[in-house]
Protein backbone atom coordinates (compact mmCIF):
# COMPACT_ATOMS: atom_id res chain seq x y z
CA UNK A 1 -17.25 -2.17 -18.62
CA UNK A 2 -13.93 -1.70 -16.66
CA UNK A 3 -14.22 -5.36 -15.12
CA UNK A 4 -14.43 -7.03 -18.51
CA UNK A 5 -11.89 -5.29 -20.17
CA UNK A 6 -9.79 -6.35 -16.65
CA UNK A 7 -10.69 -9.63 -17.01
CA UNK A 8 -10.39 -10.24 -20.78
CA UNK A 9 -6.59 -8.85 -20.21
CA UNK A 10 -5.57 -10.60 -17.61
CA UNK A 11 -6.05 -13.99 -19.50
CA UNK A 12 -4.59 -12.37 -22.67
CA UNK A 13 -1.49 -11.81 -20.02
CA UNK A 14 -1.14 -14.90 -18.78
CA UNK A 15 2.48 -15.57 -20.54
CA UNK A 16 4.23 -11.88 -19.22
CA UNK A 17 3.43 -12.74 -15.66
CA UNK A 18 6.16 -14.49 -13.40
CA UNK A 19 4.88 -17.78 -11.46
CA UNK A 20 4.49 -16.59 -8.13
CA UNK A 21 3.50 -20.06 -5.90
CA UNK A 22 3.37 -18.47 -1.80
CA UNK A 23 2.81 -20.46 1.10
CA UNK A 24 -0.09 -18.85 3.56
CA UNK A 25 0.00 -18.62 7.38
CA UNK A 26 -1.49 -16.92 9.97
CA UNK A 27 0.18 -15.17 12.82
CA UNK A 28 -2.17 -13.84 15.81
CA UNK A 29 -1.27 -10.84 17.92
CA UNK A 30 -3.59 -9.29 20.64
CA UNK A 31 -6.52 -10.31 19.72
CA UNK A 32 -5.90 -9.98 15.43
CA UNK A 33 -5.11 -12.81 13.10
CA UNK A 34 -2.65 -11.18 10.41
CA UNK A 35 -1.81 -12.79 6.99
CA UNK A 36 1.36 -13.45 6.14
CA UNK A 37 1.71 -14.60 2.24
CA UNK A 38 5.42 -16.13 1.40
CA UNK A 39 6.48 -16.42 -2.16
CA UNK A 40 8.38 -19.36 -3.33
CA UNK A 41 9.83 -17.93 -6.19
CA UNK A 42 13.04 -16.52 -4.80
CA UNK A 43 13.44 -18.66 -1.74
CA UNK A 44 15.97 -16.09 -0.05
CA UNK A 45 16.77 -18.06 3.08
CA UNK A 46 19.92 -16.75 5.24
CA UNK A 47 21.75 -18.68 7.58
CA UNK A 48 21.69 -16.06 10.53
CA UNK A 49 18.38 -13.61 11.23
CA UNK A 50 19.44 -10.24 10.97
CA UNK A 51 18.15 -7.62 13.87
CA UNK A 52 19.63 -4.49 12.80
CA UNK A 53 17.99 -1.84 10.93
CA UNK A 54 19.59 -1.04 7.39
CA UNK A 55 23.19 1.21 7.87
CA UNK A 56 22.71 4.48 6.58
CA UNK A 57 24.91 3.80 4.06
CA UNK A 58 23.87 0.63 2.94
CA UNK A 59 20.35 3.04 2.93
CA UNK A 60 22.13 5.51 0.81
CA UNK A 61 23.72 3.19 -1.83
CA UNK A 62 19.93 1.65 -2.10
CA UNK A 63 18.52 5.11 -3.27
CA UNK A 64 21.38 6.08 -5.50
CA UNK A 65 20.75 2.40 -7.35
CA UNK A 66 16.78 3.43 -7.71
CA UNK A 67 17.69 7.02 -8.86
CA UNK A 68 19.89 5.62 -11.76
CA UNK A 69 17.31 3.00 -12.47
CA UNK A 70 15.05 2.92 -15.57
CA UNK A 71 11.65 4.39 -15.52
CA UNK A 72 9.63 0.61 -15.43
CA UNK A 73 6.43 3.00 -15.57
CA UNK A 74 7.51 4.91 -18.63
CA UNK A 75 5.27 5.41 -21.74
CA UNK A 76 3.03 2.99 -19.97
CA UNK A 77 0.63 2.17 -22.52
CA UNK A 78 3.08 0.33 -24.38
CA UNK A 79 4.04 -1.96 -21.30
CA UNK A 80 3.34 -5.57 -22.23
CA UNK A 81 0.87 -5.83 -18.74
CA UNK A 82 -1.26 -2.50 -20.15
CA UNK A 83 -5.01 -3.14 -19.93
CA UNK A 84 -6.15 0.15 -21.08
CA UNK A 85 -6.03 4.02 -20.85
CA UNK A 86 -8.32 5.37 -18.10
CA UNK A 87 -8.04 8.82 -19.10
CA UNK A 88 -5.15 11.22 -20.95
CA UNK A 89 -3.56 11.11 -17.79
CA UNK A 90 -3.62 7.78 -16.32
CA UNK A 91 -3.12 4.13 -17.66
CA UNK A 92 -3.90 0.99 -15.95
CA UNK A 93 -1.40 -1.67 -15.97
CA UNK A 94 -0.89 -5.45 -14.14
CA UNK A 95 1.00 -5.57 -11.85
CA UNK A 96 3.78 -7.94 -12.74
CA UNK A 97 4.99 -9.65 -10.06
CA UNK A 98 1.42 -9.67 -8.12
CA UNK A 99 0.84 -12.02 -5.25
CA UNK A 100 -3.34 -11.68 -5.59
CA UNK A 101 -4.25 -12.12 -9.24
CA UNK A 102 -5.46 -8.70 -11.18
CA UNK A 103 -3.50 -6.88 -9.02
CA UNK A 104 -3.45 -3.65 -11.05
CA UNK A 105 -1.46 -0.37 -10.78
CA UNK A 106 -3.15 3.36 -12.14
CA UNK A 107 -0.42 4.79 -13.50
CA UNK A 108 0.48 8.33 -14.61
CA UNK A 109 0.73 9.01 -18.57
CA UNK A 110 3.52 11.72 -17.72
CA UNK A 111 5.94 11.60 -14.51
CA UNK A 112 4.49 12.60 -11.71
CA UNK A 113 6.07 12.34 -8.69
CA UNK A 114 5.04 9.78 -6.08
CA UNK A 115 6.05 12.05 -3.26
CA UNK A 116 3.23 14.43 -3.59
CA UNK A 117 0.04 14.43 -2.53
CA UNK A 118 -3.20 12.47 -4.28
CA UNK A 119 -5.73 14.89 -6.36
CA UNK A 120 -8.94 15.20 -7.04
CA UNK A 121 -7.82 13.24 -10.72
CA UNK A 122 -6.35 10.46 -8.97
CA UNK A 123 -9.59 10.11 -6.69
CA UNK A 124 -11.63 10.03 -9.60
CA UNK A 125 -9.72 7.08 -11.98
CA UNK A 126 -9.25 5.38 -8.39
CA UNK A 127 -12.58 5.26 -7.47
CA UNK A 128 -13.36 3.52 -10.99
CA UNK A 129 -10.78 0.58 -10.67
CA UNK A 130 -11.95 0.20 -7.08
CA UNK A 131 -15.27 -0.57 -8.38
CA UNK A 132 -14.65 -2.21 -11.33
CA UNK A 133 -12.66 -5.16 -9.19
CA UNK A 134 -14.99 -4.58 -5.79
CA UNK A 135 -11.21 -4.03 -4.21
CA UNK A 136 -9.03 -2.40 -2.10
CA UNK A 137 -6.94 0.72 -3.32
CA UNK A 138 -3.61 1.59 -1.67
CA UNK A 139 -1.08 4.22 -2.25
CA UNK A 140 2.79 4.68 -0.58
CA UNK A 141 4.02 8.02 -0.09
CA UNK A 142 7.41 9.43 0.81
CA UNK A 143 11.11 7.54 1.29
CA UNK A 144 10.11 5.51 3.85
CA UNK A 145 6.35 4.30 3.14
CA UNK A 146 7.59 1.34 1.24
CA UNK A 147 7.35 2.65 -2.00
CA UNK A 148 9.23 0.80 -4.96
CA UNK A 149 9.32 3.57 -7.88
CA UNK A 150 9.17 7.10 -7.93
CA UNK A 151 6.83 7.49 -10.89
CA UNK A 152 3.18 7.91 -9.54
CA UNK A 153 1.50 4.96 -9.09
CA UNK A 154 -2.29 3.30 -7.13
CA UNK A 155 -2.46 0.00 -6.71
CA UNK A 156 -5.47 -1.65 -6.39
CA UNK A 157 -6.21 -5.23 -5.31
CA UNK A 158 -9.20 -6.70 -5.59
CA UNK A 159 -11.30 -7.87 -2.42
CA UNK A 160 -11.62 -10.50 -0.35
CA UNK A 161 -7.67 -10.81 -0.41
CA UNK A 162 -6.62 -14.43 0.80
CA UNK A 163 -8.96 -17.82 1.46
CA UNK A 164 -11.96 -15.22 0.58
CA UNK A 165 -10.93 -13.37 3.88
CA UNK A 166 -11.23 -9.33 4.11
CA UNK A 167 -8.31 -7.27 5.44
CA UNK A 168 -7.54 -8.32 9.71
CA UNK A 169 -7.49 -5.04 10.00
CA UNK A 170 -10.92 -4.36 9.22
CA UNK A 171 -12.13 -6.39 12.13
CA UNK A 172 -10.69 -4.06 14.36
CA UNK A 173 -12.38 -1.13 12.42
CA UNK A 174 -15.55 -2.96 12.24
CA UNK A 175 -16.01 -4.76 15.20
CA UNK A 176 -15.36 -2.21 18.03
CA UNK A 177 -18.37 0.06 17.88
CA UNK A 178 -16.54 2.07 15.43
CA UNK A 179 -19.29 1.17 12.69
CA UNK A 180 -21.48 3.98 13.57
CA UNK A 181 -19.23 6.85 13.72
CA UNK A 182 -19.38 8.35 10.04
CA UNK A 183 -18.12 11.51 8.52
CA UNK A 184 -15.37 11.74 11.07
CA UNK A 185 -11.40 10.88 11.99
CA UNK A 186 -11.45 7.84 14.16
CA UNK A 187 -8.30 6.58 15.95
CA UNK A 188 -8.36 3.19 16.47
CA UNK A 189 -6.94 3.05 20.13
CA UNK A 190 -6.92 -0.53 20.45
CA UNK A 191 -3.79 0.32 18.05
CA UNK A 192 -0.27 0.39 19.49
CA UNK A 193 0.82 2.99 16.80
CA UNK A 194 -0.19 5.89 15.15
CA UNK A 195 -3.57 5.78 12.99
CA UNK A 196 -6.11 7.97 11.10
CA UNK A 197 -9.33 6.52 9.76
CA UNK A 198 -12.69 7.75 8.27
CA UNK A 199 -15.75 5.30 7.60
CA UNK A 200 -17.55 6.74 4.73
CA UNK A 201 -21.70 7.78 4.72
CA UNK A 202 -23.47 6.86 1.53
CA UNK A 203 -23.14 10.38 0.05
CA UNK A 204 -18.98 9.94 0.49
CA UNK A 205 -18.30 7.86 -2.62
CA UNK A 206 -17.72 10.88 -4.58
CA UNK A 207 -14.07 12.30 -6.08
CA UNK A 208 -14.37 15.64 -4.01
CA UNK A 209 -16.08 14.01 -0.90
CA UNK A 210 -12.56 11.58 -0.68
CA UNK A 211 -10.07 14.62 -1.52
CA UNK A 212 -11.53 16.44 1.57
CA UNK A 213 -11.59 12.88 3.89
CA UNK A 214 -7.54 12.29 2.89
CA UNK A 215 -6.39 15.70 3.66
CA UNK A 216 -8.80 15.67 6.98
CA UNK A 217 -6.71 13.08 7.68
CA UNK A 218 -3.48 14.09 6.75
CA UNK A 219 -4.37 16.91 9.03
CA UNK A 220 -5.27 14.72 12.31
CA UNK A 221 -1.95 13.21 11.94
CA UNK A 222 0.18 16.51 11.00
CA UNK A 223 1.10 15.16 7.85
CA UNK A 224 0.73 18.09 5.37
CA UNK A 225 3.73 18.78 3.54
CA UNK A 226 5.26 22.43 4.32
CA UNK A 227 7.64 24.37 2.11
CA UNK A 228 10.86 25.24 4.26
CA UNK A 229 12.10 27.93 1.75
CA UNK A 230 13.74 27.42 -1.29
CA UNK A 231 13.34 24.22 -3.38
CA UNK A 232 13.88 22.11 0.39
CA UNK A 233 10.49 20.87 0.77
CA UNK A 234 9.71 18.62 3.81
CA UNK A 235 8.37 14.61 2.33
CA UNK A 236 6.57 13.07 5.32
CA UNK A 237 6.04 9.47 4.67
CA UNK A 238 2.52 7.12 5.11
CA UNK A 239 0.48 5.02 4.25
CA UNK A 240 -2.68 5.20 2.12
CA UNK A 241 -5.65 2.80 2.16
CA UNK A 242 -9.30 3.20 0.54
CA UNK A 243 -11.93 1.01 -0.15
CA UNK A 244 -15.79 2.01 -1.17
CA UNK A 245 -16.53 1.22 2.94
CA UNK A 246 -13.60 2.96 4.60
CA UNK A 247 -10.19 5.30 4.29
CA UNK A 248 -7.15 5.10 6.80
CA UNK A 249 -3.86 6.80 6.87
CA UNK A 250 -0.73 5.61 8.82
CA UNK A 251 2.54 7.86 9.29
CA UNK A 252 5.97 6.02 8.44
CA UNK A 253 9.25 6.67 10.10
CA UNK A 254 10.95 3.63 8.64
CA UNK A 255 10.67 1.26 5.63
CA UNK A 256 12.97 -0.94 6.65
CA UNK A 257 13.72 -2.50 9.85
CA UNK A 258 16.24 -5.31 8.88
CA UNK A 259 17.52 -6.80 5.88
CA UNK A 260 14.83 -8.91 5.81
CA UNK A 261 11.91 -6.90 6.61
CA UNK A 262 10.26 -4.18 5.05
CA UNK A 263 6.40 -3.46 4.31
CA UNK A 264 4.27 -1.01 2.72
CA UNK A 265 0.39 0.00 2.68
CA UNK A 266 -0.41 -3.48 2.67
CA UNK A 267 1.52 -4.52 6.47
CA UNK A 268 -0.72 -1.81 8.14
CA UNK A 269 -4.30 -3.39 6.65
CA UNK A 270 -2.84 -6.85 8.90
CA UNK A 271 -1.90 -8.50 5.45
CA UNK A 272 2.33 -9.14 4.66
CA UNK A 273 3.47 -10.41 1.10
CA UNK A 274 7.32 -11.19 2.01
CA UNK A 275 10.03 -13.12 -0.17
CA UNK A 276 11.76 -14.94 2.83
CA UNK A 277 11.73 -17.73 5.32
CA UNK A 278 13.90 -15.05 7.46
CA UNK A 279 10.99 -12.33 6.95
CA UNK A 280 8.42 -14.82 8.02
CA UNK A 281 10.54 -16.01 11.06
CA UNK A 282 11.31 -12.16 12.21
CA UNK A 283 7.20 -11.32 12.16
CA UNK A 284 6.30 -14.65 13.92
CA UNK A 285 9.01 -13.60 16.69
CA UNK A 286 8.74 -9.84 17.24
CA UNK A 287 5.07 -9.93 16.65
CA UNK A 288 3.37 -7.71 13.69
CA UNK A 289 2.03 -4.96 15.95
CA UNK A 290 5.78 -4.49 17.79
CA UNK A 291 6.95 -4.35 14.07
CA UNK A 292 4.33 -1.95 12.58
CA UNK A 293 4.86 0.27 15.83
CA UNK A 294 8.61 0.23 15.03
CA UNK A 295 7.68 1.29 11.49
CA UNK A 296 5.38 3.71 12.04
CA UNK A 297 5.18 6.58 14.99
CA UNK A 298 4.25 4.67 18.46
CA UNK A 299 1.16 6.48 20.41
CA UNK A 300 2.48 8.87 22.88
């Protein structure tokens, strides 16, 4: 089975993971506790707390570094973290520098963009790992969703996430009468920003049933990418979440809104794995809904 041959690896591994020690807090905002999880390792502490969003340049210097940067994903299944081949066209590796233990990335055998949309393939080896660690699969898509490398690439986490706790943001989902209201989009309005979600019926948990769900979704939040002629084709960045219960979909309009803050899928489930003091200290004094509003598209 998937979650023996996940387990069996990840003690073979042990020695080709970095020590990752994080401190855990809480911070509560209208009504939701959200995680925050600090890593020690780095310990990046500056002496003034930036406010300002990154320059464009500064932006621009950033994504000329990743386009020259090696291919980490590359020939995966001879990456000292692979745990096995899913398929011929998807590998399952650790992630490295994980902050939940058999944290795990589906990765593609060939480069394939991360900037396009999920398929019916990546539904189906998804839905496997999600099972296999009873987690949480989440996927960043365009410039400014968070997203780290360009090759293709799931993660999946398993669940409950921190102190045995499930996601904050799934008391919000589950605990406002939303439980009942299957096989549709639901906004969550208690939500200052932008949000698409879809509880699943028993008869969802299939590969086609989730392709249909994600673009349904992509379509309640006019997110489907459009051709503008030529090879200019428009990227519009979100966020991706799916576990066997539920799927949500955020829009992004900035990754990052100050040199010390930045999130991904993982910010808009109410859970924020940062490698600062500073990061911790902007959160605690904007507020994590302010700052995933900022991030994503506020509610007209």
């Amino acid at each position: 089975m998937l979650s023996e041959i996940i387990e069996e690896k990840f003690k073979l591994c042990t020695d080709f993971f970095l020590p990752n020690p994080f401190e855990f807090s809480k911070c509560h905002d209208q009504g939701l506790d959200f995680f925050i999880c600090r890593s020690t390792r780095f310990m990046m502490v500056k002496p003034k707390l930036e406010k300002t969003s990154l320059s464009k340049n500064k932006k621009r210097e950033l994504k000329k570094k990743q386009k020259h940067r090696k291919d980490p994903f590359e020939n995966p299944s001879t990456h000292s973290l692979f745990i096995t081949q899913l398929n011929e066209q998807y590998s399952l590796i650790f992630n490295k520098f994980y902050f939940v233990p058999k944290h795990v990335l589906i990765v593609t055998t060939d480069f394939v963009n991360q900037n396009t949309s999920l398929t019916k393939d990546d539904f189906e080896v998804t839905m496997q790992v999600i099972e296999a660690l009873e987690g949480m699969a989440y996927f960043n898509h365009g410039p400014e969703s968070g997203m780290s490398q360009p090759h293709r690439h799931i993660q999946v986490v398993p669940l409950p996430l921190i102190e045995e706790k499930r996601p904050p943001i799934e008391t919000l989902l589950f605990g406002s009468g939303t439980e009942n209201e299957k096989n549709k989009v639901i906004e969550l309005e208690s939500l200052p920003y932008r949000n698409s979600f879809w509880i699943f019926s028993q008869d969802s948990w299939n590969a086609k049933s989730l392709l249909h769900i994600y673009n349904e979704l992509l379509k309640s939040l006019d997110l489907f990418e459009t051709n503008k002629g030529g090879n200019n084709e428009k990227v519009c960045s979100y966020n991706w979440v799916c576990t066997k219960e539920y799927m949500m979909v955020v829009p992004r309009s900035i990754s990052d809104l100050s040199v010390h803050f930045g999130t991904n899928s993982m910010g808009y489930t109410g859970s924020f794995f940062i490698y600062s003091e500073n990061a911790e200290e902007y959160i605690k004094k904007n507020g994590p809904l302010k700052l995933l509003t900022m991030s994503g598209f506020k509610k007209h």
